[in-house]
Structures are given as C-alpha cells and as structure tokens.
C-alpha atoms as a PDB file:
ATOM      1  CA  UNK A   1      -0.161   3.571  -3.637  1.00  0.00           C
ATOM      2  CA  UNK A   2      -0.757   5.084   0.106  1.00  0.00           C
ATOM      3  CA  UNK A   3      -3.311   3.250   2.605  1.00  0.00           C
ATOM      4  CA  UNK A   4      -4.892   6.111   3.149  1.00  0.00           C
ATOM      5  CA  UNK A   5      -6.605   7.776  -0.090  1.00  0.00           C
ATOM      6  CA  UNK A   6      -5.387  11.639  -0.475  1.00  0.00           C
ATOM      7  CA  UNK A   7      -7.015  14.443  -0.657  1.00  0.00           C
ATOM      8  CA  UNK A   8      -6.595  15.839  -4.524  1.00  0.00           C
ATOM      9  CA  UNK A   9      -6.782  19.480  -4.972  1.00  0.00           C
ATOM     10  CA  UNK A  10      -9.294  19.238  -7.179  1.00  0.00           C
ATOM     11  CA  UNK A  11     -12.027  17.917  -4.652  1.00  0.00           C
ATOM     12  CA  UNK A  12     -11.065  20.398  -1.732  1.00  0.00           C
ATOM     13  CA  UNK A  13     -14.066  23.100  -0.178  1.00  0.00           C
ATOM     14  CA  UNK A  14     -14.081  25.109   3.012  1.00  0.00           C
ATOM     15  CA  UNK A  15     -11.920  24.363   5.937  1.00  0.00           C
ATOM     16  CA  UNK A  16      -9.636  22.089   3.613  1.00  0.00           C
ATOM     17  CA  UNK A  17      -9.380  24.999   0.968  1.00  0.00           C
ATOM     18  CA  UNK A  18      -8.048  26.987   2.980  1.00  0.00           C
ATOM     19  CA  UNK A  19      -5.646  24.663   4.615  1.00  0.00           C
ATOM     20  CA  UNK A  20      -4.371  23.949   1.213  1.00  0.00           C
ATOM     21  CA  UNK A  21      -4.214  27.816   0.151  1.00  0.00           C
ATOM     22  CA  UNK A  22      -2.272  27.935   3.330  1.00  0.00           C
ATOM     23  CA  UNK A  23       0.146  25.351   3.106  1.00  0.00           C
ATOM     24  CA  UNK A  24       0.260  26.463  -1.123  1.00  0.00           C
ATOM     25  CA  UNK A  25       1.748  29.784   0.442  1.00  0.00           C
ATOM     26  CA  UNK A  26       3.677  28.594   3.313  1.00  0.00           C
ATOM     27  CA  UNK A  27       5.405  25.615   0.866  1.00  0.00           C
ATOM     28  CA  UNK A  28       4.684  26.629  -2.578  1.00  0.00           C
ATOM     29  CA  UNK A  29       2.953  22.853  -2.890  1.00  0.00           C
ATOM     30  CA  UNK A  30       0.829  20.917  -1.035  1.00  0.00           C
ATOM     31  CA  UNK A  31       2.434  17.569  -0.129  1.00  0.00           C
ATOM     32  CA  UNK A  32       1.483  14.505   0.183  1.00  0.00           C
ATOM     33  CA  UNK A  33       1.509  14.730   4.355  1.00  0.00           C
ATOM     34  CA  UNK A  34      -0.568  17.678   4.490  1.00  0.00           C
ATOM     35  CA  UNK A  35      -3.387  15.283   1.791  1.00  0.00           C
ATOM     36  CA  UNK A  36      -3.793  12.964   4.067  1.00  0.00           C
ATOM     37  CA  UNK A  37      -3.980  15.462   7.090  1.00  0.00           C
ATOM     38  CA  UNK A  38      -6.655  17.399   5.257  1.00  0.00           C
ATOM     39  CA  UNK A  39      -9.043  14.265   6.327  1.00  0.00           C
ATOM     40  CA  UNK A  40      -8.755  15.193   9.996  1.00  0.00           C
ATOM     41  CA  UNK A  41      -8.927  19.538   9.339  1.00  0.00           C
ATOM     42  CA  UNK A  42      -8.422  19.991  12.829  1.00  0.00           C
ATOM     43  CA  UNK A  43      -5.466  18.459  13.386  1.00  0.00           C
ATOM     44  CA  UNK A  44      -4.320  20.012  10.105  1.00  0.00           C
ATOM     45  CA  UNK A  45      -4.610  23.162  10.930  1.00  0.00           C
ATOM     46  CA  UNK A  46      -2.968  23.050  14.513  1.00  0.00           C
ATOM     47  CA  UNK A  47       0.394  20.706  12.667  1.00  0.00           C
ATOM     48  CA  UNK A  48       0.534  23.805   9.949  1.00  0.00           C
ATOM     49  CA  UNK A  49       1.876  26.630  12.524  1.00  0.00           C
ATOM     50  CA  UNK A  50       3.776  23.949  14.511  1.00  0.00           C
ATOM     51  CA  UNK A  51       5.761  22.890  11.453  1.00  0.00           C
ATOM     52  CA  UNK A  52       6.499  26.451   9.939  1.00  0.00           C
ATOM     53  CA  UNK A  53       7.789  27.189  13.720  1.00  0.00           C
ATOM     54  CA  UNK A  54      10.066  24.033  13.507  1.00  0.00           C
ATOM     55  CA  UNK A  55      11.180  24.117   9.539  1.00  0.00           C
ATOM     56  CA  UNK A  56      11.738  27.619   9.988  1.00  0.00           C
ATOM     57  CA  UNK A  57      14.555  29.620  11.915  1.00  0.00           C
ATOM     58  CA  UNK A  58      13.107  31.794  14.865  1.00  0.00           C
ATOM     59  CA  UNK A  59      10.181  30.631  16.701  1.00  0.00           C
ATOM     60  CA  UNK A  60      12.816  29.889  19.643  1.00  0.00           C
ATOM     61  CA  UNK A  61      14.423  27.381  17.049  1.00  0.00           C
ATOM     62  CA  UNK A  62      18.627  26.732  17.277  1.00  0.00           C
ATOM     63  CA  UNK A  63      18.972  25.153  14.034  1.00  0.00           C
ATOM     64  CA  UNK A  64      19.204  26.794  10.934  1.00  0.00           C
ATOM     65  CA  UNK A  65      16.439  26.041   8.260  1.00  0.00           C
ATOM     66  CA  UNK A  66      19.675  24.469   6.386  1.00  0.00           C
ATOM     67  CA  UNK A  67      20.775  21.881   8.886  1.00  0.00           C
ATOM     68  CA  UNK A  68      16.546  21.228   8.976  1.00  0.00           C
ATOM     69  CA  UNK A  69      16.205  20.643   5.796  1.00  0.00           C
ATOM     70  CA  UNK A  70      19.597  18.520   5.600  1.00  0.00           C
ATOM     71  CA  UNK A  71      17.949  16.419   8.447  1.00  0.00           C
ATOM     72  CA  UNK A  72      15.011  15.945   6.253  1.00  0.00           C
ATOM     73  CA  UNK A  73      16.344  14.824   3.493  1.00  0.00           C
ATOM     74  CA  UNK A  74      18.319  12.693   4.970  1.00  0.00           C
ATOM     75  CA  UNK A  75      15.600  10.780   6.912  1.00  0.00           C
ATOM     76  CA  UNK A  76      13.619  10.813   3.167  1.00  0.00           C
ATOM     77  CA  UNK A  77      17.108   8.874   1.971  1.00  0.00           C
ATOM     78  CA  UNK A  78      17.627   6.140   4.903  1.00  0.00           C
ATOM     79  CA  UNK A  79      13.584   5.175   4.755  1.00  0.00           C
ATOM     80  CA  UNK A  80      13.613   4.878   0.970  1.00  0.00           C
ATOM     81  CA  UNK A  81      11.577   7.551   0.850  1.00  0.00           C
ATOM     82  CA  UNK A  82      10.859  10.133  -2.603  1.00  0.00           C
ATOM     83  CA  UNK A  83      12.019  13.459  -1.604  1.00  0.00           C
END
C-alpha cells in the first residue's frame, strides 16, 4: 500500500481528466507515478512533456528510447521495484 492515496480513474474530472487522457495516449496506461502526481495538476502537467522529451528519442536526446527503457528497468530491478 503507497503513503500517498492514488488517484483511481474512476474519480478523475477536469484538469486531472485530461492529464490522464493524456498520459492514456502518450503511455497507453496511466501509472501509478502519474496517480499520485494527479494530486498536484500543475506539476503534472509540466512532468508530462518533460518525460515524453526524455523517454523518447529526439527532443535533443542521445540515447535511444531502448537504452532508456533498459535503464528503467533496471533501476525498477535493483530497488525491488514491480515493473
């Protein structure tokens, strides 16, 4: 169980919808992260463009969206985290 209750999609309205219809198409899902962001919107909604720019290639990236998402999962593994 988090600290911090998550938003469900069930509850979400306005500014949060749309973050989450956002992040839906961007992701396919919403995760977790982007639940508990939806309690601050603002902050939400600048981290959305700032992580498509980093988890994607372009955006003046040098990594490949493989070696990002290798880096990822890795982290997930050595904190015991669920991918």
């Amino acid at each position: 169980m988090s600290r911090i209750k998550m938003i469900d999609g069930d509850e979400v309205k306005g500014e949060v919808k749309l973050l989450f219809d956002g992040v839906t198409a961007m992701l396919g899902r919403v995760p977790n992260s982007y639940r508990v962001l939806a309690r601050v919107p603002l902050v939400s909604k600048l981290l959305l463009p700032f992580n498509a720019s980093m988890q994607r290639e372009g955006a003046g990236s040098l990594l490949t969206s493989k070696i990002k998402e290798m880096v990822i999962i890795k982290t997930s593994h050595i904190n015991a985290c669920n991918y």
